[in-house]
Protein backbone atom coordinates (compact mmCIF):
# COMPACT_ATOMS: atom_id res chain seq x y z
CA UNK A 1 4.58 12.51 -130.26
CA UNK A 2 4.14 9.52 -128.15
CA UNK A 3 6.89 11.33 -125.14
CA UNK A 4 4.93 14.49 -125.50
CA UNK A 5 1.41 13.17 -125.42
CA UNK A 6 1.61 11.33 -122.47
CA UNK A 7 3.66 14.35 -120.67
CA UNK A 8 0.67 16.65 -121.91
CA UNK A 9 -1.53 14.38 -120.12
CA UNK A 10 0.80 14.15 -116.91
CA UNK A 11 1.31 18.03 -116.66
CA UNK A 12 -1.90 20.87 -117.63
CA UNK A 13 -0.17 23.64 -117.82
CA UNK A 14 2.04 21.87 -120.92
CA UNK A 15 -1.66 21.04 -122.30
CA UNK A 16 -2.42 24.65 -121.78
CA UNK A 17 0.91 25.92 -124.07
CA UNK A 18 0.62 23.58 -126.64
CA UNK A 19 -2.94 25.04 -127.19
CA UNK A 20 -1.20 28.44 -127.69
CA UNK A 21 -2.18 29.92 -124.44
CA UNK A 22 0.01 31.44 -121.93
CA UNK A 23 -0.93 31.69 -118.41
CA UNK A 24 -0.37 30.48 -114.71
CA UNK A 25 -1.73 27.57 -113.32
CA UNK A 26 -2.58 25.91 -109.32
CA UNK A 27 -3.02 22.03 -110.24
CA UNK A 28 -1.81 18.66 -108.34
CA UNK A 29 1.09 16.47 -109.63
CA UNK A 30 2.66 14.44 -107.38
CA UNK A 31 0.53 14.86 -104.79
CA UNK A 32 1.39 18.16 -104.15
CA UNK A 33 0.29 21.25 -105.12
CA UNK A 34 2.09 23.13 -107.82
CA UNK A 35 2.25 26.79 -109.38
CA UNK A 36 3.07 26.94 -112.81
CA UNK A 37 3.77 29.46 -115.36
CA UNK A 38 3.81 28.80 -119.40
CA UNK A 39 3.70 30.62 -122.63
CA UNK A 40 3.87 28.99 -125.88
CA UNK A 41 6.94 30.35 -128.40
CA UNK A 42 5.19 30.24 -131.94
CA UNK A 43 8.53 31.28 -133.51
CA UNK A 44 10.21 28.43 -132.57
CA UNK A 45 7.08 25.90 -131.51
CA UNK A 46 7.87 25.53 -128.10
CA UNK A 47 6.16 26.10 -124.74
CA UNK A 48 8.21 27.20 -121.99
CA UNK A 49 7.07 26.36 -118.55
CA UNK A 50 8.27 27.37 -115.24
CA UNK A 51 6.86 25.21 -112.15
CA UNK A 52 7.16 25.50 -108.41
CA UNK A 53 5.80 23.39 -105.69
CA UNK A 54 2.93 25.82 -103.83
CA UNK A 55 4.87 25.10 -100.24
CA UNK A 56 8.37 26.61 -101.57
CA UNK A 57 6.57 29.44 -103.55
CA UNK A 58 4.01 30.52 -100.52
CA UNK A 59 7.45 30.01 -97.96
CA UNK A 60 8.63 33.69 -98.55
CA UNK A 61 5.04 35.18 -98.20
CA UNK A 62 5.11 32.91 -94.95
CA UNK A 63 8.22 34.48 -93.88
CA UNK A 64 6.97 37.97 -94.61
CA UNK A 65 3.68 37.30 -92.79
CA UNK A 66 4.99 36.15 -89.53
CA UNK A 67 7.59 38.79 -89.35
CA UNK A 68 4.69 41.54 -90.32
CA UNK A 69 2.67 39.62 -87.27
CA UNK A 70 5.74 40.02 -84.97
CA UNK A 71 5.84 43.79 -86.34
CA UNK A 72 2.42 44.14 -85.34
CA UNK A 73 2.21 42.42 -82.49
CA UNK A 74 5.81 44.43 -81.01
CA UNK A 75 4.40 47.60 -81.65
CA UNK A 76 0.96 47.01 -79.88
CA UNK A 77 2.90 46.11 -76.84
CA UNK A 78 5.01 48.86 -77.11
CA UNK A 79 1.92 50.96 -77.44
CA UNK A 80 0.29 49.64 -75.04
CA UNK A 81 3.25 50.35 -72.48
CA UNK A 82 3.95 54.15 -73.34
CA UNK A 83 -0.08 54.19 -72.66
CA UNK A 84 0.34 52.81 -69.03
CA UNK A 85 3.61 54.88 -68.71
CA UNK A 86 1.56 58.20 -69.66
CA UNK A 87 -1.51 57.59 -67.55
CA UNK A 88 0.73 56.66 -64.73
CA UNK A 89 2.40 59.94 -65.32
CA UNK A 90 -0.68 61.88 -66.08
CA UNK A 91 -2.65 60.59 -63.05
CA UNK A 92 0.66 60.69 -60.43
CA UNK A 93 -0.02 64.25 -59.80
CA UNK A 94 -3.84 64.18 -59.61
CA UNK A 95 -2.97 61.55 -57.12
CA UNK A 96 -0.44 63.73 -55.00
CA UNK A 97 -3.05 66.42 -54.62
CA UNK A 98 -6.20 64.11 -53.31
CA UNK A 99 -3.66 62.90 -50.84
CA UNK A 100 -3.01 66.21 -49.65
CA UNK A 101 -6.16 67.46 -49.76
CA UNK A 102 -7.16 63.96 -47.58
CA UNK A 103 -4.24 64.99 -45.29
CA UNK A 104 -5.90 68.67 -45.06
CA UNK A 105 -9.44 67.13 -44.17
CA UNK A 106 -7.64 65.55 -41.59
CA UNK A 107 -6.59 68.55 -39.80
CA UNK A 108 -2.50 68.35 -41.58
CA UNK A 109 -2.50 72.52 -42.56
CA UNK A 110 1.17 71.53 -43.14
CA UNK A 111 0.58 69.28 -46.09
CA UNK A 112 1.64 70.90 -49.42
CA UNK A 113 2.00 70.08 -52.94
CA UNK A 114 4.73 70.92 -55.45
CA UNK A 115 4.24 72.49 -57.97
CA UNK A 116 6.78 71.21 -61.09
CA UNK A 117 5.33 72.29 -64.02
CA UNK A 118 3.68 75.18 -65.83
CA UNK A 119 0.66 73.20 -66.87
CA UNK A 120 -2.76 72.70 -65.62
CA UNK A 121 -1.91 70.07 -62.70
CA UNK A 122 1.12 72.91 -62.10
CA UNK A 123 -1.52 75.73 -61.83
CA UNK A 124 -3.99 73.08 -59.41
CA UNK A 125 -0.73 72.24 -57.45
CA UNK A 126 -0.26 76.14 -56.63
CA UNK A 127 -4.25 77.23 -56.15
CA UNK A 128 -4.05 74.35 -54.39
CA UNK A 129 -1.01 75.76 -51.59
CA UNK A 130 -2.64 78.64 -51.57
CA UNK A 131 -6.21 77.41 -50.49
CA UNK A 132 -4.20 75.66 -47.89
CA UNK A 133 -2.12 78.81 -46.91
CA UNK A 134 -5.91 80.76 -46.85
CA UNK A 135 -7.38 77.96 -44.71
CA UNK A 136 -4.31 77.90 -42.32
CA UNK A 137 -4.49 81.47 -42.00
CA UNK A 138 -8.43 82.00 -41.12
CA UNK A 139 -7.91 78.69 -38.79
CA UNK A 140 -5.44 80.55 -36.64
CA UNK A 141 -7.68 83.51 -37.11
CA UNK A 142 -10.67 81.58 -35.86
CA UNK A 143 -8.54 80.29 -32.90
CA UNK A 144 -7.68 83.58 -31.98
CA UNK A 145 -11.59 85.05 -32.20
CA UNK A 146 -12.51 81.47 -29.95
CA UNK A 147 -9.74 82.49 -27.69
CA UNK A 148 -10.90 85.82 -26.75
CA UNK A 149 -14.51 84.89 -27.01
CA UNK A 150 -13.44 82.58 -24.17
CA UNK A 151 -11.39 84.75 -22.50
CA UNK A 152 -14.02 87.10 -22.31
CA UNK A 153 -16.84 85.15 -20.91
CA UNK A 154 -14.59 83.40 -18.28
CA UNK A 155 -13.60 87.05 -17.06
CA UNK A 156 -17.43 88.72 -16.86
CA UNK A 157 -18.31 89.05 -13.32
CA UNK A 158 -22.09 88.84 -15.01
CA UNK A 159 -23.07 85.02 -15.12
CA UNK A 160 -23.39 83.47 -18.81
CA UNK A 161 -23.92 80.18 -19.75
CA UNK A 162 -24.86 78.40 -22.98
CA UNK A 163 -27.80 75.77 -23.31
CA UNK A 164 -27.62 72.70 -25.48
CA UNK A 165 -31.23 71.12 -26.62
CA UNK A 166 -34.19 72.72 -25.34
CA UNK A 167 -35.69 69.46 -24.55
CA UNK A 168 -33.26 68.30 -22.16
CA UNK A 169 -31.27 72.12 -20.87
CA UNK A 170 -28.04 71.04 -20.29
CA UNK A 171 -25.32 73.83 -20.48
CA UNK A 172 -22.80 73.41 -22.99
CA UNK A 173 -21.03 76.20 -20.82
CA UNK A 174 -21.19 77.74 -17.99
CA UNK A 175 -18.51 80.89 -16.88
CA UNK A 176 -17.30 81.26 -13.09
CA UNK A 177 -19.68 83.77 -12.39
CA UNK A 178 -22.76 81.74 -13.36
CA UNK A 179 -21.41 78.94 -11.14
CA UNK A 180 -20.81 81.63 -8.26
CA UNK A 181 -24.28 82.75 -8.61
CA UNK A 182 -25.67 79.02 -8.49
């Protein structure tokens, strides 16, 4: 009675089975915390107990936590690379075709785009060539139409010429015959 008492007093979950309760307990003892389980066996009077200090129970959740962290933390980087890998992709192509259409505004008819897929940026990459092809073509054609325009006024034996501003007349041009006649 004496052995038991004073071990009731030491440990609460004991106190707890010898009241006929069953249950888990958190409590101090030794200055460190401690999970316990008991159940009190009326068949035979005793109270079985099953303790733990909190720091070896908790250890495996510990364990389970950082490695679900790790988990976590792995497959947002690895998201968040495949999501710089696919914009680079996505935007690569967008990118090809302003720089060929800056190359066109520069005067480069040459500059053209290929076209390696059958998607959207596929169908801009080939109404793109053609636009250029269209533009090349009524370039030359303009050319041509300039040429001949020229060509025509330099050979009139009738003198033309072509003012700039009114304000200050000055002749953009001026064919042979109009200089002939001045």
């Amino acid at each position: 009675q004496q052995g038991g008492a004073a071990a009731a007093a030491l440990l609460p979950p004991l106190q707890q089975a010898l009241k006929g309760q069953s249950g888990w307990q958190e409590y101090e003892a030794a200055a460190k915390r401690q999970f316990a389980g008991y159940s009190y066996v009326p068949s035979t009077g005793w109270a079985v107990i099953v303790q733990q200090p909190a720091e070896a129970a908790l250890a495996e959740v510990r364990s389970v936590r950082q490695r679900g962290l790790l988990l976590v933390l792995s497959a947002a980087v690895l998201a968040a690379l495949v999501s710089l890998w696919l914009a680079a992709a996505l935007t690569r192509p967008i990118a090809t075709i302003a720089a060929a259409a800056n190359a066109i505004a520069q005067g480069d008819m040459s500059r053209r785009v290929a076209s390696t897929s059958c998607d959207e940026i596929g169908s801009l990459a080939v109404a793109f060539n053609h636009m250029t092809d269209e533009l090349s073509k009524r370039e030359t054609l303009l050319r041509e139409s300039e040429d001949k325009y020229r060509s025509l006024v330099e050979h009139l034996h009738v003198g033309i010429f072509r003012s700039g501003d009114l304000e200050e007349i000055r002749f953009r041009q001026i064919n042979p015959a109009m200089l002939t006649l001045f």
